[in-house]
Protein backbone atom coordinates (compact mmCIF):
# COMPACT_ATOMS: atom_id res chain seq x y z
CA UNK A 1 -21.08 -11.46 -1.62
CA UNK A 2 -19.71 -11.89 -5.42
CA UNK A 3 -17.27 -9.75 -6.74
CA UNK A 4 -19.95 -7.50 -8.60
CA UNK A 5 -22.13 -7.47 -5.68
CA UNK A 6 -19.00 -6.16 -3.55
CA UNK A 7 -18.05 -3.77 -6.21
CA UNK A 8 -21.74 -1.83 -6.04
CA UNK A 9 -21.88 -1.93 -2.39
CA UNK A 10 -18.80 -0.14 -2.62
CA UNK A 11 -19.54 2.42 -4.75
CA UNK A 12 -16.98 1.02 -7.24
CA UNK A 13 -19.71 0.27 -10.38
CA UNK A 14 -21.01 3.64 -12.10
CA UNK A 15 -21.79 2.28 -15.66
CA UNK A 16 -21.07 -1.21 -17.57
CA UNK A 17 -21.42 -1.81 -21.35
CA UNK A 18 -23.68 -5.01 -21.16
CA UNK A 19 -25.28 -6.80 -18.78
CA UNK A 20 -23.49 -10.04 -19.42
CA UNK A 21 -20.81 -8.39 -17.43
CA UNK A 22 -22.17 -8.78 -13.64
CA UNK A 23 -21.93 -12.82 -14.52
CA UNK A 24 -18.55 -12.76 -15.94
CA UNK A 25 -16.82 -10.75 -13.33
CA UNK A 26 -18.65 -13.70 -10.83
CA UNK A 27 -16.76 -16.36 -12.70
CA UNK A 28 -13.37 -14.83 -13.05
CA UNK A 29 -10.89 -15.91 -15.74
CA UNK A 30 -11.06 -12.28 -17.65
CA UNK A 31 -8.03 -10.32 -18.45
CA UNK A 32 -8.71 -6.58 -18.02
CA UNK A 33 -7.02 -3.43 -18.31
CA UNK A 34 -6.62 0.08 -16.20
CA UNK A 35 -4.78 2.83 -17.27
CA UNK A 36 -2.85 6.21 -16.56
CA UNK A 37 -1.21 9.17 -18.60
CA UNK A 38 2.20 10.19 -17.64
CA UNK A 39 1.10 14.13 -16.65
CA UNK A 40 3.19 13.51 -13.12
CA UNK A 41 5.98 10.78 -11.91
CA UNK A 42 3.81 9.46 -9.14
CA UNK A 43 0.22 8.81 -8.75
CA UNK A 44 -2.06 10.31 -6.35
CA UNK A 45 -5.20 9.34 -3.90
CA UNK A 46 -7.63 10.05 -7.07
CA UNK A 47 -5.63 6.96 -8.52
CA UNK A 48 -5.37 4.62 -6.08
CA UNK A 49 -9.20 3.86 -5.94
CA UNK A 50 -9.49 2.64 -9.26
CA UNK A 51 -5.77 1.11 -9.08
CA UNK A 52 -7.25 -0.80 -5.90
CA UNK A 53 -9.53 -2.53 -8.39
CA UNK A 54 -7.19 -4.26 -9.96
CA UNK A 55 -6.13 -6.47 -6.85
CA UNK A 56 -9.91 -6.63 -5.96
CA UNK A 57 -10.64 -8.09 -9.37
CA UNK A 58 -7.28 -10.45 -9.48
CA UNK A 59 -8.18 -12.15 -6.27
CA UNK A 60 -11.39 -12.55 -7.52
CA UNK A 61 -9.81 -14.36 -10.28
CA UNK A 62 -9.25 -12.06 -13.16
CA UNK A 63 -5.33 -11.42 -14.82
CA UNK A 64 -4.58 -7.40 -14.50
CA UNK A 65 -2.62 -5.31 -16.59
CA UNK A 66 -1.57 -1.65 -15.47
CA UNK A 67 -1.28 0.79 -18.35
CA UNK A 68 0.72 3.89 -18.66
CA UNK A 69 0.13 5.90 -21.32
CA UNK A 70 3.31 6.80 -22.97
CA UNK A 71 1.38 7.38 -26.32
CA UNK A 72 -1.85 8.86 -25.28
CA UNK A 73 0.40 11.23 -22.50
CA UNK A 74 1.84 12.82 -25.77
CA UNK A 75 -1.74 14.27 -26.79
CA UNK A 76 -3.60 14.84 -23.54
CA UNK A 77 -7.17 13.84 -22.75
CA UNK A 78 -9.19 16.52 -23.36
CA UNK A 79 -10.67 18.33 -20.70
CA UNK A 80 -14.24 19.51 -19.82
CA UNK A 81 -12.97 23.79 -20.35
CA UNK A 82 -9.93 23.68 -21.65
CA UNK A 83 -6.81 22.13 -23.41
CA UNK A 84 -4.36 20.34 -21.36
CA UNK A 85 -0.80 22.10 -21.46
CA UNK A 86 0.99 19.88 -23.83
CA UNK A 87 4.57 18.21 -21.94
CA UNK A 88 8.21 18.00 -23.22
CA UNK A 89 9.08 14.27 -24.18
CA UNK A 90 11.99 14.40 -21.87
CA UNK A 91 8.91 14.90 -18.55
CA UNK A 92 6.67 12.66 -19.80
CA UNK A 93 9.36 10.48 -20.13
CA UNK A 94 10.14 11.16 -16.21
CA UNK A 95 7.06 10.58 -15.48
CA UNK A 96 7.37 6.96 -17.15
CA UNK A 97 9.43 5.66 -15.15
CA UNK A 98 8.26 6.85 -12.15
CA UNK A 99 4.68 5.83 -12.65
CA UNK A 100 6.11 2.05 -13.89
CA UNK A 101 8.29 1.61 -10.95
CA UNK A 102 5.75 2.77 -8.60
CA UNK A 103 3.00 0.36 -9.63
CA UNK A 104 5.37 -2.48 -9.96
CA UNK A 105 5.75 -2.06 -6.23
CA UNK A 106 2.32 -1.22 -4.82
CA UNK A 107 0.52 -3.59 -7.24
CA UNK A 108 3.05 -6.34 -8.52
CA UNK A 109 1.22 -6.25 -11.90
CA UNK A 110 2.05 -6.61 -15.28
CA UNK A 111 2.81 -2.89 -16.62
CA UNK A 112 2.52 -2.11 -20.08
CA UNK A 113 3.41 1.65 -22.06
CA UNK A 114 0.87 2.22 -25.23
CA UNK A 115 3.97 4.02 -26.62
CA UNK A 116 5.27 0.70 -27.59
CA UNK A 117 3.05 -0.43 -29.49
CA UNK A 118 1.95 3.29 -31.03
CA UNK A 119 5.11 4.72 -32.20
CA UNK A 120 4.93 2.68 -35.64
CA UNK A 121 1.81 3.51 -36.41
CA UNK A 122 2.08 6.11 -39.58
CA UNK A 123 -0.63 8.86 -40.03
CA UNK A 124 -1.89 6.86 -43.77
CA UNK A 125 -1.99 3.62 -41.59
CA UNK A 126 -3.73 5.54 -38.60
CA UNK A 127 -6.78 6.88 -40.56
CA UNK A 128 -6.99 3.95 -43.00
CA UNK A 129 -6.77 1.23 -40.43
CA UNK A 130 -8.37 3.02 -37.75
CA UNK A 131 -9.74 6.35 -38.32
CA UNK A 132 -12.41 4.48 -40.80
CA UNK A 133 -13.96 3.02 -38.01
CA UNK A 134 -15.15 6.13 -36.57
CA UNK A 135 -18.20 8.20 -37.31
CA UNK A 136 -17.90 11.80 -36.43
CA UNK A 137 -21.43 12.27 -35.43
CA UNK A 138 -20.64 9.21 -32.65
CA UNK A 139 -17.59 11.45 -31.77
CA UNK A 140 -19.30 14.49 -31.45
CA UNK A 141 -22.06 12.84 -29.26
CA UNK A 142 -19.77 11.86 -26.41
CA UNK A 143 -19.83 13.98 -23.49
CA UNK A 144 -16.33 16.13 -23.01
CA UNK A 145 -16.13 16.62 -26.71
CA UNK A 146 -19.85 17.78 -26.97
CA UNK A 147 -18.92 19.81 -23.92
CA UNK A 148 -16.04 21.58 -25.74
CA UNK A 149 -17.62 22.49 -29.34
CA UNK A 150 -18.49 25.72 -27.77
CA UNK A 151 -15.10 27.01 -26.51
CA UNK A 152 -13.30 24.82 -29.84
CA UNK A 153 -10.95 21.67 -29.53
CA UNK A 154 -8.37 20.49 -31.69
CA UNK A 155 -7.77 17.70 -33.81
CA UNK A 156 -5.08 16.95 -31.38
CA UNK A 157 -7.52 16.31 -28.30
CA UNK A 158 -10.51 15.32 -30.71
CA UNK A 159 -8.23 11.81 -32.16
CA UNK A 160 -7.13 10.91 -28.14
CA UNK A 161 -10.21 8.98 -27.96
CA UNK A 162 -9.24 6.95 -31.65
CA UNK A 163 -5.90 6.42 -29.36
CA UNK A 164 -7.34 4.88 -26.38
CA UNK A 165 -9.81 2.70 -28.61
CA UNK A 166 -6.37 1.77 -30.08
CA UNK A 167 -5.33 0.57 -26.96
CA UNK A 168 -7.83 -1.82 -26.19
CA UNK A 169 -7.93 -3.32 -29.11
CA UNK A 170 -4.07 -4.45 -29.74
CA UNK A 171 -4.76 -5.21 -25.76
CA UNK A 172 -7.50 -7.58 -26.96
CA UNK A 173 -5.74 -8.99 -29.83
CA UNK A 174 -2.04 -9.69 -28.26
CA UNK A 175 -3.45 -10.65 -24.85
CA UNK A 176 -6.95 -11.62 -24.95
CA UNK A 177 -7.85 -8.57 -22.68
CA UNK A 178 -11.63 -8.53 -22.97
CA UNK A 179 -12.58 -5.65 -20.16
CA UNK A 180 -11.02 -2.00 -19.68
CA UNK A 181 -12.19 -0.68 -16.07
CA UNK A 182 -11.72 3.53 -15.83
CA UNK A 183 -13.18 6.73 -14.49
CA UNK A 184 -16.59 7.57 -15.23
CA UNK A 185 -15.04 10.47 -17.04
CA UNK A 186 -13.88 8.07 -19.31
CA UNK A 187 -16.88 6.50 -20.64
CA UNK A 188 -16.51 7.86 -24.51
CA UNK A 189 -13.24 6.79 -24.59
CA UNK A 190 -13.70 3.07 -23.22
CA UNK A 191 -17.04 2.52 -25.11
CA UNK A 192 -15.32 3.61 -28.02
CA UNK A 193 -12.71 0.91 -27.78
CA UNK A 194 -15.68 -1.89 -27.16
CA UNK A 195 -17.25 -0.67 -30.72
CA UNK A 196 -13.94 -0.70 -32.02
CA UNK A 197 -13.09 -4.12 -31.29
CA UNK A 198 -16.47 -5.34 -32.49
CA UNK A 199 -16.58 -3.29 -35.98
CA UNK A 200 -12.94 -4.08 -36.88
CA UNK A 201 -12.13 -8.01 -35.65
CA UNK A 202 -15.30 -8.93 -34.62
CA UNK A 203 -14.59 -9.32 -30.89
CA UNK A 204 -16.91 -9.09 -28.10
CA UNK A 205 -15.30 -6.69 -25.18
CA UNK A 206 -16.41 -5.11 -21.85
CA UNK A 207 -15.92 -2.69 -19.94
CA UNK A 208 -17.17 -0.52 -16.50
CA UNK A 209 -16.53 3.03 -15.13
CA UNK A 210 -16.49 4.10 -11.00
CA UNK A 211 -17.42 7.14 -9.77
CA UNK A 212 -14.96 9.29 -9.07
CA UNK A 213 -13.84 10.05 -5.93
CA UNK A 214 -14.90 13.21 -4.24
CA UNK A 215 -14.97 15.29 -1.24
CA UNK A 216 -18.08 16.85 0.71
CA UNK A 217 -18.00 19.92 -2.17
CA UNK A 218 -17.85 17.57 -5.37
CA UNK A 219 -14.48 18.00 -6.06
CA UNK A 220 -12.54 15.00 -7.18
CA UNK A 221 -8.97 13.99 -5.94
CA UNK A 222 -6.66 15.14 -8.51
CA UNK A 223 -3.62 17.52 -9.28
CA UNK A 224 -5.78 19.22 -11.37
CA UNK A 225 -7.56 20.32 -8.75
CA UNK A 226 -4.98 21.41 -6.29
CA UNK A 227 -5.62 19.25 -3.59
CA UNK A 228 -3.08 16.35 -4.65
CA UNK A 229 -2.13 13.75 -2.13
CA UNK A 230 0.58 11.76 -4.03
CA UNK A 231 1.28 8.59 -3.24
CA UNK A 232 4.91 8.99 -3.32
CA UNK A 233 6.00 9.64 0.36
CA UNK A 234 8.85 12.08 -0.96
CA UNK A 235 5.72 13.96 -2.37
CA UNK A 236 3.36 13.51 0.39
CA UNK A 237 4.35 12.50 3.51
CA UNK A 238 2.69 9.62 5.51
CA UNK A 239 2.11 11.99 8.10
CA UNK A 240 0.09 14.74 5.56
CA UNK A 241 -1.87 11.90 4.66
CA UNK A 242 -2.35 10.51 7.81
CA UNK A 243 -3.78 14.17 8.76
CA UNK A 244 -5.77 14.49 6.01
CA UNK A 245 -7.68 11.46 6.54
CA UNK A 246 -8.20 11.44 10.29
CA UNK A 247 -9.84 14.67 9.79
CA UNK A 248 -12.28 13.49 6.84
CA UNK A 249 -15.59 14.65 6.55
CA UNK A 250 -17.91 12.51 8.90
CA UNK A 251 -20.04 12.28 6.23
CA UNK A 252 -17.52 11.19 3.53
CA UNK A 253 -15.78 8.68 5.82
CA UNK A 254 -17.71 5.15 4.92
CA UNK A 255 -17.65 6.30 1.62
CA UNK A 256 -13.95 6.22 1.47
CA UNK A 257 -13.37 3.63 3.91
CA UNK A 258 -15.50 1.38 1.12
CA UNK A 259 -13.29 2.48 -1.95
CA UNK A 260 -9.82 2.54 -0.29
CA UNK A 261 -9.83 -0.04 2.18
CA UNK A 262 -10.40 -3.89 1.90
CA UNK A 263 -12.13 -4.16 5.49
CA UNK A 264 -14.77 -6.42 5.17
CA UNK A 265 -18.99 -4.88 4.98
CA UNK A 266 -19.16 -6.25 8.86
CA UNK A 267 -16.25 -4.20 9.72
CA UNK A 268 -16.81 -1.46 7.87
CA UNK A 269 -20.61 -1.38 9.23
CA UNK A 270 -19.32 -1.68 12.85
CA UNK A 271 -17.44 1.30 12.12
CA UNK A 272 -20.48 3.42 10.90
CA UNK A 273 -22.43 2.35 13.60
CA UNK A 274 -19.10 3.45 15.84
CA UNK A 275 -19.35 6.76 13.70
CA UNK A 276 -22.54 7.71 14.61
CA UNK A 277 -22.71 6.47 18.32
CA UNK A 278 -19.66 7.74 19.40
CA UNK A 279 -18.18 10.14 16.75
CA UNK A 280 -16.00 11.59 19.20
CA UNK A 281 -14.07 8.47 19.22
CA UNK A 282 -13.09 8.79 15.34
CA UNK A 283 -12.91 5.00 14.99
CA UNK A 284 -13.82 4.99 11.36
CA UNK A 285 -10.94 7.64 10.84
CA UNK A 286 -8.76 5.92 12.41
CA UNK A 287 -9.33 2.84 10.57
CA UNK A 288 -9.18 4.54 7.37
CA UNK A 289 -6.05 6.40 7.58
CA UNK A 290 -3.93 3.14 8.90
CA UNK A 291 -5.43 1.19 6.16
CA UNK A 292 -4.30 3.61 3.62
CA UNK A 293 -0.91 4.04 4.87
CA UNK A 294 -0.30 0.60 5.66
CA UNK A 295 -1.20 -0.61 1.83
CA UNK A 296 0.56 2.16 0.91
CA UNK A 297 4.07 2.39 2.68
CA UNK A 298 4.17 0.21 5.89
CA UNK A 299 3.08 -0.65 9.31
CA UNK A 300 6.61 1.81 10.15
CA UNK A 301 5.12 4.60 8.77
CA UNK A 302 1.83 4.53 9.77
CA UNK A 303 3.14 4.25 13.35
CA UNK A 304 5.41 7.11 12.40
CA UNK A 305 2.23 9.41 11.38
CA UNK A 306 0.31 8.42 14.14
CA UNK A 307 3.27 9.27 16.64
CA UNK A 308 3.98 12.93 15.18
CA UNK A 309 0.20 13.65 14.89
CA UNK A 310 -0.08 12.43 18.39
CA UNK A 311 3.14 14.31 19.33
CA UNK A 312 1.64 18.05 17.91
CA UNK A 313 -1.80 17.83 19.64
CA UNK A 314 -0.33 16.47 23.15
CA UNK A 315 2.57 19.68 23.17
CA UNK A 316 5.02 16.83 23.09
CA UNK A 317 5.85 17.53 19.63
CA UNK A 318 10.02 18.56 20.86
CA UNK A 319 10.32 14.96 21.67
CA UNK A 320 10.03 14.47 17.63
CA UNK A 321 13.66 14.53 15.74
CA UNK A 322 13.75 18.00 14.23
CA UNK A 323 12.95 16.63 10.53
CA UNK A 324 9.42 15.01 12.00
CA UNK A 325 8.57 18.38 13.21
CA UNK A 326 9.55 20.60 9.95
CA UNK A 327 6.97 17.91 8.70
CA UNK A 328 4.19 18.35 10.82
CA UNK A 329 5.15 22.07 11.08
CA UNK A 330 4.97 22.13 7.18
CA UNK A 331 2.09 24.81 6.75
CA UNK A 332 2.56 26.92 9.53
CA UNK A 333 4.25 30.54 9.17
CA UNK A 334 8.24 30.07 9.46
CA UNK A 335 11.11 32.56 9.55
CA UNK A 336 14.90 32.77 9.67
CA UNK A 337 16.46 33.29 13.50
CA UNK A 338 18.80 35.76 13.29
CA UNK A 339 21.62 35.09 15.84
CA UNK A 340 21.14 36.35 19.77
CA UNK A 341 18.05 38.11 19.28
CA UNK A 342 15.62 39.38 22.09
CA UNK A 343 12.50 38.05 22.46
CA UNK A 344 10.74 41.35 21.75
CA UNK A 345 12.05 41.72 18.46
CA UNK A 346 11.51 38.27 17.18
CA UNK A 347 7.76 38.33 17.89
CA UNK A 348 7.40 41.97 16.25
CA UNK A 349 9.70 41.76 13.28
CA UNK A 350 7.97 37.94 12.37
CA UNK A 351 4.21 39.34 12.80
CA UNK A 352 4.09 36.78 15.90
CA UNK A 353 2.76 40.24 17.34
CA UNK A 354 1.55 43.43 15.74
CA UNK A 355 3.77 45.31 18.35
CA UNK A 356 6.06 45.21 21.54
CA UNK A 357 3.30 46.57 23.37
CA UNK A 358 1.18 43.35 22.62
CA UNK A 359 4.61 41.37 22.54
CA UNK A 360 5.09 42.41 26.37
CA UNK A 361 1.79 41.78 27.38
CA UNK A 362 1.76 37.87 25.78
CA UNK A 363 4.73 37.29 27.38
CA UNK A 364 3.64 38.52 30.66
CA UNK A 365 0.48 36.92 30.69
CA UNK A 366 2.26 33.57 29.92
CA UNK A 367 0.79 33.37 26.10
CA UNK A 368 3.89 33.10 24.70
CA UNK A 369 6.04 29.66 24.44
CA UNK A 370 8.96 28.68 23.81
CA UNK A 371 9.36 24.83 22.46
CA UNK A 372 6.39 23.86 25.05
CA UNK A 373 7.72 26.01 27.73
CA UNK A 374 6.26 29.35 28.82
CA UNK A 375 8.52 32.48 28.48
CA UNK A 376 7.92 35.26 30.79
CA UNK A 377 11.02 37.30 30.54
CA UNK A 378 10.55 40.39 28.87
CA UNK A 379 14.34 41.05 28.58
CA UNK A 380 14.96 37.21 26.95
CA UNK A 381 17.72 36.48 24.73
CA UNK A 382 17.20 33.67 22.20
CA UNK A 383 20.22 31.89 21.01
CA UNK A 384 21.42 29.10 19.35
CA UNK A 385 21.18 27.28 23.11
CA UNK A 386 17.39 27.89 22.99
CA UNK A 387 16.85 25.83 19.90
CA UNK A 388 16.42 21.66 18.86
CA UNK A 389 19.33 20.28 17.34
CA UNK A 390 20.71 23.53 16.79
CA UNK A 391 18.29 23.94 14.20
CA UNK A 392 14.74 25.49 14.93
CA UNK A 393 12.22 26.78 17.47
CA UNK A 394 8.58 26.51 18.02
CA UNK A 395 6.99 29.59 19.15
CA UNK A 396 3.04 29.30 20.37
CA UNK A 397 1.18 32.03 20.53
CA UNK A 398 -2.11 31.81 22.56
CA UNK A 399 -3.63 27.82 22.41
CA UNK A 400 -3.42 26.86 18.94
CA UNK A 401 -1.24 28.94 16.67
CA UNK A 402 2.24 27.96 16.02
CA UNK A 403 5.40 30.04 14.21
CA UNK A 404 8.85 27.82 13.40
CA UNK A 405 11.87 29.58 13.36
CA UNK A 406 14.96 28.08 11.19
CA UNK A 407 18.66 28.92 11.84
CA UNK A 408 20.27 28.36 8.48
């Protein structure tokens, strides 16, 4: 397949600004742009699909630059309901560095802050150099800001996408960058930037959106929506994202095996046909998650993941080294162990049990474990000798529900 045709049959092409653009992204030789606003230090799973672009496009040929968004960052894209809460310099410039140094080592690509070549730029120069360019009515007539008029916007949000047409066109002009690739979210703001170009220097400039990334309820990756999966493992672990994505929706699986993976169409077709043969098997899972964390942070951690997930669902998880398990263990209910305390009192006190009536009949009937062992001794003592590493104890109640208790 060609580049373009790859890029549909993954999903990756939502909308492009002229049709000239399928044969130029066949040819290679374009310089393009993607970029990101500083609102955290590290980037998350929503990013990484469009950030994956760039090394599709470069070894098709193309010259990528990474942008972060030290200028555009200060103002905020404006949302669909509401205005973003604005940041303190000294965060956004956190979240700088954090974002540069972490796409210098995932990508290896040129990284460039709109800051530098923004911060000049007086507010005379702004609307007489730039702002002339743009008619309000055009404004008005892209989606988000049509979308706000109701609720109100401010000036603030309303200029972000003068800003981001800004961008692209010093882009164009200091380093022949002739395509901006973004969110479909962002098409105002990029087709802005390709009218720009044309009305002020008489340029001719591209650009595409992809679709963004979703689960099975529409809701995109994102912190704004809660369900963040950073890519910095100090944020999210390997192993977090290793369980997330071995428990994707079936139906959602190919999707995202096609936008975060660079397994070929006959491998990622042997997997669906895996997927619906033998689902049980969880091939295209599989596949997806050690792709992901591979790319991401090693063959080490991936076989890390894969060892503590394997660890929790085979009871072997006390074999782990106690920081593994406070991982996987991360969003169960946990408590402080008091010292030498019975049994009976730990389950009641911690809501393990709703009394020592039920306590005592759990622990007779064997329900009640102990780091993987069964505990039938009504009158136990738990102590320090009872624990891992001196440090904590798994209590399972029943088959599947799990307490961690922490000496401090």
């Amino acid at each position: 397949m060609t580049i373009f045709e790859d890029l549909k049959w993954r999903g990756l092409i939502k909308d492009i600004t002229s049709p000239l653009l399928e044969e130029k992204l066949n040819k290679g030789g374009m310089t393009f742009y993607i970029g990101t606003d500083p609102t955290a230090d590290s980037m998350h799973l929503g990013h990484l699909s469009s950030f994956l672009i760039s090394k599709r496009l470069k070894e098709a040929g193309h010259n990528p630059i990474l942008l972060i968004g030290g200028a555009t960052g200060r103002i905020g894209d404006p949302r669909p309901t509401s205005e973003r809460e604005m940041k303190s310099i000294e965060e956004i410039e956190h979240n700088i560095k954090g974002l540069t140094k972490q796409a210098k080592e995932l990508f290896g690509f040129e990284v460039v802050n709109n800051y530098d070549w923004s911060k000049d730029i007086n507010f005379i120069d702004f609307l007489r150099d730039y702002g002339k360019y743009f008619n309000i009515n055009y404004m008005l007539d892209k989606d988000i800001i049509r979308r706000r008029l109701e609720t109100g916007i401010t000036y603030t949000e309303f200029s972000y996408m003068i800003m981001q047409a800004l961008d692209f066109l010093h882009l164009f002009e200091a380093k022949n960058c002739t395509l901006q690739v973004a969110g479909s979210d962002q098409w105002g703001n990029i087709t802005a930037g390709v009218d720009l170009i044309k009305k002020k220097v008489g340029g001719e400039a591209y650009a595409f959106t992809m679709p963004l990334v979703t689960d099975k309820y529409g809701n995109k990756f994102g912190k704004s929506e809660g369900n963040a999966l950073w890519l910095d493992k100090n944020k999210t672990s390997s192993y977090e994202i290793y369980q997330y994505l071995i428990n994707a929706d079936d139906e959602k699986v190919i999707d995202y095996l096609k936008v975060f993976t660079f397994l070929t169409r006959e491998e990622i077709e042997a997997l669906e046909a895996s997927n619906k043969t033998n689902p049980e098997l969880r091939k295209a899972h599989k596949a997806l998650a050690r792709e992901v964390i591979v790319f991401l942070h090693g063959e080490e951690e991936y076989e890390r993941a894969k060892q503590m997930s394997e660890s929790l669902f085979s009871e072997d998880i006390t074999k782990l080294p106690t920081d593994d398990i406070i991982v996987c263990l991360k969003d169960i209910p946990k408590f402080e162990i008091p010292q030498d305390t019975s049994l009976l009192d730990l389950l009641v006190e911690n809501s393990i049990c709703t009394s020592k009536r039920e306590a005592r009949e759990m622990i007779s009937s064997g329900a009640i474990s102990i780091n993987n062992r069964k505990e039938t001794d009504l009158d136990k003592i738990i102590t320090k000798n009872d624990s891992i590493e001196n440090k904590i104890i798994i209590i399972k109640k029943g088959k599947k529900k799990y307490y961690l208790g922490v000496y401090k």
